[in-house]
C-alpha atoms as a PDB file:
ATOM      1  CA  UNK A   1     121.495-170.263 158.945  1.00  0.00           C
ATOM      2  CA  UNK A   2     118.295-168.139 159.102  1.00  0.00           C
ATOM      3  CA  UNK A   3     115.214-170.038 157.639  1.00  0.00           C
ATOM      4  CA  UNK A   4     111.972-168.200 156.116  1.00  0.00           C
ATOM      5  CA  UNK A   5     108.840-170.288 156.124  1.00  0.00           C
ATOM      6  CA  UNK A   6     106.138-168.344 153.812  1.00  0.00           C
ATOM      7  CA  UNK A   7     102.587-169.543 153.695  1.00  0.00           C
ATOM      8  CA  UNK A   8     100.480-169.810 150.883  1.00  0.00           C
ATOM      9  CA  UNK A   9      97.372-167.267 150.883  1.00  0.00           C
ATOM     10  CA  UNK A  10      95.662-169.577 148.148  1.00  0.00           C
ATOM     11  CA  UNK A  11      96.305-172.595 149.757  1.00  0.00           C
ATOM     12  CA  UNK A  12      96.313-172.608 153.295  1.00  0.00           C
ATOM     13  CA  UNK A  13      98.092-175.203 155.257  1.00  0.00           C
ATOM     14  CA  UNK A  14     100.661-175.133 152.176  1.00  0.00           C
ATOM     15  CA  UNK A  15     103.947-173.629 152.987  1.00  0.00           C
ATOM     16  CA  UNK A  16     107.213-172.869 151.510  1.00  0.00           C
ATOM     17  CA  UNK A  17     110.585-173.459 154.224  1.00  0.00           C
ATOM     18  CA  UNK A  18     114.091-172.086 152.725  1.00  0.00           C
ATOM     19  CA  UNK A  19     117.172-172.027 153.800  1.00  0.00           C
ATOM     20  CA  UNK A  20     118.460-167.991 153.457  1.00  0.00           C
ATOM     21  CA  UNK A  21     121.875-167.420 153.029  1.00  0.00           C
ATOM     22  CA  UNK A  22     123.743-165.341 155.884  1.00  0.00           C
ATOM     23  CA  UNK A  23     121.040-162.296 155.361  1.00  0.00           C
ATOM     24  CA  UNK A  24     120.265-161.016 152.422  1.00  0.00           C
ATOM     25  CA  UNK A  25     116.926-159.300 150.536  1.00  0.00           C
ATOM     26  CA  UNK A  26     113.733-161.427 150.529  1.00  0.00           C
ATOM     27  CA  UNK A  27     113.256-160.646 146.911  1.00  0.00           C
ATOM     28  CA  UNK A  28     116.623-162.332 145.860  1.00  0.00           C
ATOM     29  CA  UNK A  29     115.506-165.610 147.784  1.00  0.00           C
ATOM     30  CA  UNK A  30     112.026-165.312 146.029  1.00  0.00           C
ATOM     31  CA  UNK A  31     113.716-164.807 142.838  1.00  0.00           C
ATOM     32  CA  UNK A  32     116.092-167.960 143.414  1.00  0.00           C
ATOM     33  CA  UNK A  33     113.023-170.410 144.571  1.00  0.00           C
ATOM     34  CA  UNK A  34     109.089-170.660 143.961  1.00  0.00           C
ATOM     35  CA  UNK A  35     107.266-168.941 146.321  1.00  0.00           C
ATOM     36  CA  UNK A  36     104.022-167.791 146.669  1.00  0.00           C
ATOM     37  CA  UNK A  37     104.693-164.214 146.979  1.00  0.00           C
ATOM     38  CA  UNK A  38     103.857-161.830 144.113  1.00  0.00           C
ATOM     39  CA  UNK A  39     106.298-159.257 142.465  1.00  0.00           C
ATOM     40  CA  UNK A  40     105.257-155.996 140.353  1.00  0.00           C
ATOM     41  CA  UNK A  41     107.784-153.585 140.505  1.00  0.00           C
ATOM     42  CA  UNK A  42     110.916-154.777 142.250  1.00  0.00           C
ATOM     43  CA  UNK A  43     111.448-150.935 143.858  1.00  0.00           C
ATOM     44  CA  UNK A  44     109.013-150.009 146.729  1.00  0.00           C
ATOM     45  CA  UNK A  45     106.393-148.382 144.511  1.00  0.00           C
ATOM     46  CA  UNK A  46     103.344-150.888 143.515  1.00  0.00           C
ATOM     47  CA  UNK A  47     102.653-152.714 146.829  1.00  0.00           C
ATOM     48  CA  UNK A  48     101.876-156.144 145.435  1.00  0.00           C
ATOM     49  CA  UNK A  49     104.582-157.962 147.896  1.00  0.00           C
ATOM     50  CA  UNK A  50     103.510-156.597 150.823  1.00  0.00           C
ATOM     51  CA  UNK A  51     103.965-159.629 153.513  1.00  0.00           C
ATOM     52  CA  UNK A  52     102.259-159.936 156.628  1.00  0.00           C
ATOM     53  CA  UNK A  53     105.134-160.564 159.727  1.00  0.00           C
ATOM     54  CA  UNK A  54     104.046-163.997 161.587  1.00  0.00           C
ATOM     55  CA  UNK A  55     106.586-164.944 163.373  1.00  0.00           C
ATOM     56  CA  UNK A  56     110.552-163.331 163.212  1.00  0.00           C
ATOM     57  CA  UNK A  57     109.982-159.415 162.536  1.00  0.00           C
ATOM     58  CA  UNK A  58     113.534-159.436 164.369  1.00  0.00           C
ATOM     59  CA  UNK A  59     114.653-161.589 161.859  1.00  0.00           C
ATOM     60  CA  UNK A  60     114.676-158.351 159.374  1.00  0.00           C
ATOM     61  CA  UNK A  61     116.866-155.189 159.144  1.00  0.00           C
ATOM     62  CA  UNK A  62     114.657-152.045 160.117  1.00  0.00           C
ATOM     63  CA  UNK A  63     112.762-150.759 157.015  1.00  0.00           C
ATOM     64  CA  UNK A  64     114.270-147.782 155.229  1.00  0.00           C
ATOM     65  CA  UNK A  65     112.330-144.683 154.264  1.00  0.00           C
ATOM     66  CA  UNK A  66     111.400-145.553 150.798  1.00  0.00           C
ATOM     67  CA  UNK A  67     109.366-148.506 152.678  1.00  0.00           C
ATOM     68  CA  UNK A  68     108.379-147.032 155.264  1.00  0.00           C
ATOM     69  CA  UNK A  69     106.737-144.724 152.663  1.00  0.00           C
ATOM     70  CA  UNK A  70     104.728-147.231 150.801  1.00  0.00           C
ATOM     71  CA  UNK A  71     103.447-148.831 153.499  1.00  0.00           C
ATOM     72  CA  UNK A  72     102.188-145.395 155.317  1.00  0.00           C
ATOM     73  CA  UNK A  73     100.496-145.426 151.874  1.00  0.00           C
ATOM     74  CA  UNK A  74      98.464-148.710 152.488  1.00  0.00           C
ATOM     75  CA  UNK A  75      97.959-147.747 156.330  1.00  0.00           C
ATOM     76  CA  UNK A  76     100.054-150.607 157.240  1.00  0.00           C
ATOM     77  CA  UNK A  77     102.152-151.093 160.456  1.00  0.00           C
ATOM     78  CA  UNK A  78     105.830-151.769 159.984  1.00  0.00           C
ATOM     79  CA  UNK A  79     105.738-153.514 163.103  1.00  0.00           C
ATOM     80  CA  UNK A  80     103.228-155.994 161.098  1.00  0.00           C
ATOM     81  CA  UNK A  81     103.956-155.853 157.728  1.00  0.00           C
ATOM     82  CA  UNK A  82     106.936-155.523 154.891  1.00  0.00           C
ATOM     83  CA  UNK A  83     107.361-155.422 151.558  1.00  0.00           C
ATOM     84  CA  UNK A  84     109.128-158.570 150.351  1.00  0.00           C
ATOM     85  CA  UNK A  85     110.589-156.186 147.601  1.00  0.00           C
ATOM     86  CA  UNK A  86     112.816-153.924 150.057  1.00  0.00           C
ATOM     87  CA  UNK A  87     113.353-156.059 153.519  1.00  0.00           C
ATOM     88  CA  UNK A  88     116.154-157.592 154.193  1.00  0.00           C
ATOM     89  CA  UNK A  89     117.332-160.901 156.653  1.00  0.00           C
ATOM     90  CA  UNK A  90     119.620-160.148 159.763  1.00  0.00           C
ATOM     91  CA  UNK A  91     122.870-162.822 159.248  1.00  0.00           C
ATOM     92  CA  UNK A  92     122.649-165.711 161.582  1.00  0.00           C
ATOM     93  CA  UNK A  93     120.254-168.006 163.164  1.00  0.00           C
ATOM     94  CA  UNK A  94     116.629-167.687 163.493  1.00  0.00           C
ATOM     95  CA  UNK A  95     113.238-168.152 161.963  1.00  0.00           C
ATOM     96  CA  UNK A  96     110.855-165.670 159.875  1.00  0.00           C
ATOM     97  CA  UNK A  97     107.495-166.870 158.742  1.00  0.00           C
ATOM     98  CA  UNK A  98     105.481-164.491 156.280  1.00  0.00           C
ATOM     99  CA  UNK A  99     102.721-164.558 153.929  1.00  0.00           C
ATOM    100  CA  UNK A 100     101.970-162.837 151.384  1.00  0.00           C
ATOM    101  CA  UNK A 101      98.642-159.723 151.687  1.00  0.00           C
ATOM    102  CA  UNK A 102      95.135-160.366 150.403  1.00  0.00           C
ATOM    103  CA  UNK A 103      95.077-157.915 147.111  1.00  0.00           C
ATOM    104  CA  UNK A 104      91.610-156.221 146.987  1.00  0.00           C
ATOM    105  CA  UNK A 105      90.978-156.534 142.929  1.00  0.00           C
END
């Protein structure tokens, strides 16, 4: 069973570890536990759950266009970065540790 471990921008050191269920969007498993990662829109359009990749990027399916759209927008590398919103766990075993983006207010 995959596990995502997402770290807290407010409170470093402080992290979040879930089990995921055999794949699956991140946004379901954020909407199923408390996590530190912020939600807006739900659909690839505002940005606000853009997640930085630490550790596991082959942990998640390849970005669609719609994603790949909105983060051309913000200049950010889908090699780096995903939106929690649209990406989506690979079934089986293995780790992915994100956090969420510093929003610029």
């Amino acid at each position: 069973m995959p596990k995502v471990v997402i770290e807290s921008l407010e409170s470093p050191g402080v992290t979040v570890t879930l089990d995921v269920k055999d794949g699956g969007a991140l946004v379901d498993l954020c909407d199923e536990n408390p996590t530190p990662v912020p939600f807006s829109c739900r659909s690839a359009s505002c940005g606000t759950c853009r997640v930085d990749v630490l550790e596991g990027m082959d942990q998640l399916l390849a970005p669609e266009d719609e994603e790949l759209d909105i983060l051309d927008v913000f200049g950010d590398d889908p090699k780096k970065r995903r939106l929690a919103c649209q990406a989506k766990m690979r079934p089986g075993v293995g780790l992915l540790r994100i956090r969420p983006v510093a929003v610029d207010v």
